[in-house]
Protein backbone atom coordinates (compact mmCIF):
# COMPACT_ATOMS: atom_id res chain seq x y z
CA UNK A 1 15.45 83.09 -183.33
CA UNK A 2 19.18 84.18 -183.24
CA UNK A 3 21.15 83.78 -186.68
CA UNK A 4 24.87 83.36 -185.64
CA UNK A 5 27.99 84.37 -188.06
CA UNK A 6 31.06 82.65 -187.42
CA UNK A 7 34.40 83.18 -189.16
CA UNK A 8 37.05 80.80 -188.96
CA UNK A 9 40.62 81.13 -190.21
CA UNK A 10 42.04 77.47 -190.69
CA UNK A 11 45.66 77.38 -189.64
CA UNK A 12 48.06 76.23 -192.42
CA UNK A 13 49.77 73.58 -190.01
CA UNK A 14 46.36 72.19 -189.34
CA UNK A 15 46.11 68.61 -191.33
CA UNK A 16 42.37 68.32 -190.88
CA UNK A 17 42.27 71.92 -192.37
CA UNK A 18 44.11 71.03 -195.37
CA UNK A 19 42.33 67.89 -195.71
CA UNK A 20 38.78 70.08 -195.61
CA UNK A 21 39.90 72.75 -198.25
CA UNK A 22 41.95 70.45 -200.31
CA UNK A 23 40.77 69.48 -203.60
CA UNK A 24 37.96 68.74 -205.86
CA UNK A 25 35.50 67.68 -202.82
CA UNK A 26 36.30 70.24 -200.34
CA UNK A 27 32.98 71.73 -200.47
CA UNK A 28 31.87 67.90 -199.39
CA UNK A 29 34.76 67.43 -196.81
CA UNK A 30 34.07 71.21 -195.61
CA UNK A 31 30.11 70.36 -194.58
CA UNK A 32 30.53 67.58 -192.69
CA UNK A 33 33.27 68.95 -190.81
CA UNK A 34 30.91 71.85 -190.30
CA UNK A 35 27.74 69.54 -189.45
CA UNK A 36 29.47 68.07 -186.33
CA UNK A 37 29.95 71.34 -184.57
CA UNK A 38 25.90 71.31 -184.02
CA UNK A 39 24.15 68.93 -181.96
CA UNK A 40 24.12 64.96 -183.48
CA UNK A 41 20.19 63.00 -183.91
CA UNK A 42 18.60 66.11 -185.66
CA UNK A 43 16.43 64.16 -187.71
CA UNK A 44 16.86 63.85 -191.59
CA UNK A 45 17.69 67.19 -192.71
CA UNK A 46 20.13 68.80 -190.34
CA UNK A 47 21.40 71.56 -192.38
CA UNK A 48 18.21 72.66 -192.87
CA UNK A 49 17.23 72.46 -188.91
CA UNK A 50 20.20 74.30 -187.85
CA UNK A 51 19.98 76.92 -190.97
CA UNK A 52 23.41 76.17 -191.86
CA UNK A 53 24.75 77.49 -194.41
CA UNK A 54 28.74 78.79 -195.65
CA UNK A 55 31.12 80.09 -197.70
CA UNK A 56 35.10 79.58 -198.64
CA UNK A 57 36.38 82.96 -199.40
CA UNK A 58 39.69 83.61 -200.47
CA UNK A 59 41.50 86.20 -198.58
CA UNK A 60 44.93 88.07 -199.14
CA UNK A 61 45.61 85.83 -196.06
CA UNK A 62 44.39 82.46 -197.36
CA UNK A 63 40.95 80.58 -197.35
CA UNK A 64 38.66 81.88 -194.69
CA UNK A 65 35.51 80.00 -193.54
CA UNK A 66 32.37 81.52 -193.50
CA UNK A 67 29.74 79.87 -190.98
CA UNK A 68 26.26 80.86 -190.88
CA UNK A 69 23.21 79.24 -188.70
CA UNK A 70 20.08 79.38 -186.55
CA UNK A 71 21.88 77.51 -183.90
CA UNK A 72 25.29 78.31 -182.09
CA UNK A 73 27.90 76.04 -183.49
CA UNK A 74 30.16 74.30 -180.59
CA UNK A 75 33.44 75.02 -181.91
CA UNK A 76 35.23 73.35 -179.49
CA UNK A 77 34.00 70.33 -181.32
CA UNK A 78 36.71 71.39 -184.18
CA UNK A 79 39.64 69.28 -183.46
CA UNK A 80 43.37 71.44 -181.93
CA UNK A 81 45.02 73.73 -183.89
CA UNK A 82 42.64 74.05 -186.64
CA UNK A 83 42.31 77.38 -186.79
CA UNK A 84 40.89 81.05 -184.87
CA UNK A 85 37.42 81.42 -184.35
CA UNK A 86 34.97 84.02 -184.07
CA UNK A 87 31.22 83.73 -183.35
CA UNK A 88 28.81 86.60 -183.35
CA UNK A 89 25.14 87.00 -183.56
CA UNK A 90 23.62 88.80 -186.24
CA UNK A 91 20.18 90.38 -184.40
CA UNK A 92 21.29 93.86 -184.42
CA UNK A 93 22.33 94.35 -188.10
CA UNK A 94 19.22 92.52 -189.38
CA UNK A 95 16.74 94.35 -187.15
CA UNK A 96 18.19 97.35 -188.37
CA UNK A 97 17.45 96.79 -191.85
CA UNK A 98 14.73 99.68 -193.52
CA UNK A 99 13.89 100.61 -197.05
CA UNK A 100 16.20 102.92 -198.87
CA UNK A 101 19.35 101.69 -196.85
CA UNK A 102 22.39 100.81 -199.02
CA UNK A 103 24.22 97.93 -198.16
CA UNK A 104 27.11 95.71 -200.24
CA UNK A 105 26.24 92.17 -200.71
CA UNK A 106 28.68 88.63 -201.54
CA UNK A 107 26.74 85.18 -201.94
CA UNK A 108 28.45 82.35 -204.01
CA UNK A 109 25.75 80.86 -205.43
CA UNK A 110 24.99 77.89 -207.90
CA UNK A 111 22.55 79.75 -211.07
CA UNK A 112 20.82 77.61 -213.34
CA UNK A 113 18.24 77.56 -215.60
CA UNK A 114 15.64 74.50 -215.48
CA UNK A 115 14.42 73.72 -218.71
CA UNK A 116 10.51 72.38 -219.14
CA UNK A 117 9.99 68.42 -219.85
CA UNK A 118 9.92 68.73 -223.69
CA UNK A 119 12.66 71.09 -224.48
CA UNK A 120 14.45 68.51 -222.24
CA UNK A 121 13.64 65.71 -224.12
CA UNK A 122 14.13 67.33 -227.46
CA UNK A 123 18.09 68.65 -226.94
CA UNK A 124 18.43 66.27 -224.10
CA UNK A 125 19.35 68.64 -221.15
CA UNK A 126 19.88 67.64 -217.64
CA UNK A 127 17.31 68.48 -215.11
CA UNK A 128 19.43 71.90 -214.71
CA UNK A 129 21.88 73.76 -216.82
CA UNK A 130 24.53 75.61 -215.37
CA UNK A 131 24.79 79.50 -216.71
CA UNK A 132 27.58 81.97 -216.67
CA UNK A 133 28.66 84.96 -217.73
CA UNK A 134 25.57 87.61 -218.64
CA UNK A 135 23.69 84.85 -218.11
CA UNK A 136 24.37 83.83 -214.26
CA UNK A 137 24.36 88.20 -213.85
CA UNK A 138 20.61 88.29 -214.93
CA UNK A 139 20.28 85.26 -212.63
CA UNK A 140 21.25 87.14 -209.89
CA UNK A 141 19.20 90.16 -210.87
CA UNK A 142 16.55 88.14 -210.36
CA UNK A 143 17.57 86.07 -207.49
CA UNK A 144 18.30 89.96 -205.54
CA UNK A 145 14.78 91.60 -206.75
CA UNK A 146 12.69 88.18 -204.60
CA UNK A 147 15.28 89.10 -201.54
CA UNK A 148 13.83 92.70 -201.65
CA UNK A 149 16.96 94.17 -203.57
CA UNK A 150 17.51 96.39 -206.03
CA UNK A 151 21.56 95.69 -207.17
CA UNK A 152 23.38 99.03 -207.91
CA UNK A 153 26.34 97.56 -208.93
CA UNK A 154 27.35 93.59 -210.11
CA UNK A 155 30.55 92.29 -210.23
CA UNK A 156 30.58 88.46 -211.03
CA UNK A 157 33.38 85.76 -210.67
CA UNK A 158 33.25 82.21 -211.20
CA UNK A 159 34.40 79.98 -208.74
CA UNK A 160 35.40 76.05 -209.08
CA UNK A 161 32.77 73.80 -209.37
CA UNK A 162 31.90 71.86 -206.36
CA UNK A 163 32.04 68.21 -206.65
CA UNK A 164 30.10 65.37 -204.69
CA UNK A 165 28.99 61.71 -204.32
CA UNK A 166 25.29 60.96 -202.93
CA UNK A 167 24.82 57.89 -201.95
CA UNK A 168 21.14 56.80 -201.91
CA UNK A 169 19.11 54.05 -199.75
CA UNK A 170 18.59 52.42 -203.15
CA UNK A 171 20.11 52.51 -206.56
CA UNK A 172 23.88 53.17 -207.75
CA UNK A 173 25.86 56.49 -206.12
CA UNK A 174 25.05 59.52 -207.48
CA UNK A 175 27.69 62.05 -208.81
CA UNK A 176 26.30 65.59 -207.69
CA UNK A 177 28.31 68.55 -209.24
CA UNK A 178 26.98 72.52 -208.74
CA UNK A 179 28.80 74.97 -211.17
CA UNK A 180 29.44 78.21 -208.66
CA UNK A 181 29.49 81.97 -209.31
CA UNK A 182 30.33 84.60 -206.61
CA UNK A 183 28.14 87.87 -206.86
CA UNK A 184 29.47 91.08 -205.28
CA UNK A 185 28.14 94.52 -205.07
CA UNK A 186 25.86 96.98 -204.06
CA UNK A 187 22.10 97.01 -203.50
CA UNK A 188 19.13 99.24 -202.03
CA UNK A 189 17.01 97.24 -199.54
CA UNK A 190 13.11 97.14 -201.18
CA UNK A 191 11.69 94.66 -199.07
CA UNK A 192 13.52 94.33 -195.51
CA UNK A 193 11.06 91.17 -194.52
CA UNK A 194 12.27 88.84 -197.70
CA UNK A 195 16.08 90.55 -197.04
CA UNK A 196 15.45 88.90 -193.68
CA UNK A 197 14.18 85.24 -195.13
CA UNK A 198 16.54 85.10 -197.72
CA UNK A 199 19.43 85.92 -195.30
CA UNK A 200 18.28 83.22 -192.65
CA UNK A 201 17.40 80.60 -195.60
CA UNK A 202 19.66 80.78 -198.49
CA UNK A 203 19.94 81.78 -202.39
CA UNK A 204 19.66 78.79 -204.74
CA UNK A 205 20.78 75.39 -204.81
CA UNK A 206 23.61 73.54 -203.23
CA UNK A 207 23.36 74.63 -199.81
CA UNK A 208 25.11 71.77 -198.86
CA UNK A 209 27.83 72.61 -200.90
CA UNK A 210 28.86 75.81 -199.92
CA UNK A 211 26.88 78.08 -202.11
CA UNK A 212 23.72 80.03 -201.38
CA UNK A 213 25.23 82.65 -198.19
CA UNK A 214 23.83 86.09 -198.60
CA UNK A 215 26.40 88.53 -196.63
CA UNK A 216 25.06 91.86 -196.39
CA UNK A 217 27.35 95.00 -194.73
CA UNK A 218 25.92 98.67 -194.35
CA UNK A 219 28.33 100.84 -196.96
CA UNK A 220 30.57 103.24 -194.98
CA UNK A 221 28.21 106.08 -194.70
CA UNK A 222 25.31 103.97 -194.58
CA UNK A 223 25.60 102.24 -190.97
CA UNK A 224 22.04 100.62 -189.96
C-alpha cells in the first residue's frame, strides 16, 4: 500500500479557494472539497478508507494545503484555477526509516484529556477537555513515545479552533468544535513499525478536521 503526499498551493484569485480557507468552518469546507478528489460510493467512512488525512499550514507565501492518503487523489477533480499541485508517493522515505535516525516532525493535532464518568459528573466536564500550554506539550510527549519517538526538541503553537455542524440520522444537529495545537521539532525514531502506523493512520482526534498529520523529514545530515 502506497501513502501519497500532495501539496497544493491555492491561488489567491481562486473563489472556491477562498471559500475553502475562509473562516470559522474552513476546516469543514476544506474536507469535503478534499473528499471529492477520491473515488464517490466508498461506503460509510471514506476518510478512513482512503487514509485521508491534512493539514493548513501557513507559509511566508500564504496557506498551503497539505494532502495525505492511501489512495491517489484525482486532482483534476479540483475545479480551474484553484491552485498548483504536487503529488508524490511516500514509499522511499518510510521504508527507509531505522532506529537511531533523527528526523524533524509537524502534526497539528487536537490534545485532550478525557475525564472518567464520575469526575464528569461531579465538575460537569464534557466528554473531552481541551488542554494547552504544558499541558497539550506532555500530550504530545506522550502521543510521540506510542509512534516510536523520542522528541529532542518541542516547540508548540496553538492554532484556531476548528468549527463544525454534524448532522445526525436522528436527533437535533450537533455543534462539533476541536481546540488545535501544532507540534514541531525534533525526534529519534524508537520504534520504526508504529512511526510507520501512526504516519499512515493519524495522531488524535479530528481527522476530519484537519488535525492529526504526522510529517516527518530526515534533518540535514541525517538523510534516510
Amino acid at each position: 500500500m502506497s501513502i501519497w503526499l500532495t501539496r497544493i498551493v491555492p491561488d489567491p484569485r481562486s473563489a472556491e479557494a477562498r471559500r475553502d480557507l475562509a473562516g470559522t468552518t474552513a476546516a469543514m469546507n476544506l474536507h469535503r472539497r478534499l473528499m471529492s478528489l477520491y473515488p464517490d460510493q466508498a461506503g460509510p467512512d471514506p476518510r478512513a478508507r482512503f487514509g485521508v488525512l491534512f493539514r493548513i499550514d501557513d507559509t511566508a507565501t500564504g496557506a498551503h494545503i497539505l494532502l495525505q492518503s492511501t489512495h491517489q487523489p484525482d486532482l483534476t477533480r479540483l475545479p480551474h484555477g484553484y491552485g498548483t499541485t504536487q503529488s508524490r508517493p511516500l514509499d522511499a522515505l518510510l521504508d527507509a526509516l531505522k532506529p537511531g535516525l533523527t528526523i524533524r516532525y509537524r502534526c497539528a493535532a487536537s490534545p485532550v484529556r478525557k475525564p472518567g464518568a464520575t469526575t464528569r459528573a461531579l465538575y460537569n466536564l464534557p466528554a473531552a477537555v481541551p488542554l494547552t500550554g504544558n499541558h497539550a506539550d506532555e500530550w504530545w510527549t506522550r502521543q510521540a513515545d506510542t509512534a516510536g519517538l523520542k522528541p529532542l526538541t518541542l516547540t508548540s503553537h496553538p492554532l484556531d479552533t476548528a468549527h463544525a455542524t454534524r448532522t445526525p440520522t436522528t436527533g437535533a444537529p450537533q455543534r462539533i468544535r476541536h481546540a488545535r495545537t501544532r507540534f514541531d521539532g525534533s525526534a529519534t525514531i524508537t520504534d520504526p513499525d508504529l512511526l510507520r502506523q501512526k504516519i499512515t493512520e493519524g495522531i488524535g482526534r479530528g481527522k476530519a478536521y484537519g488535525c492529526g498529520l504526522l510529517s516527518i523529514a530526515p534533518t540535514k545530515n541525517n538523510t534516510p
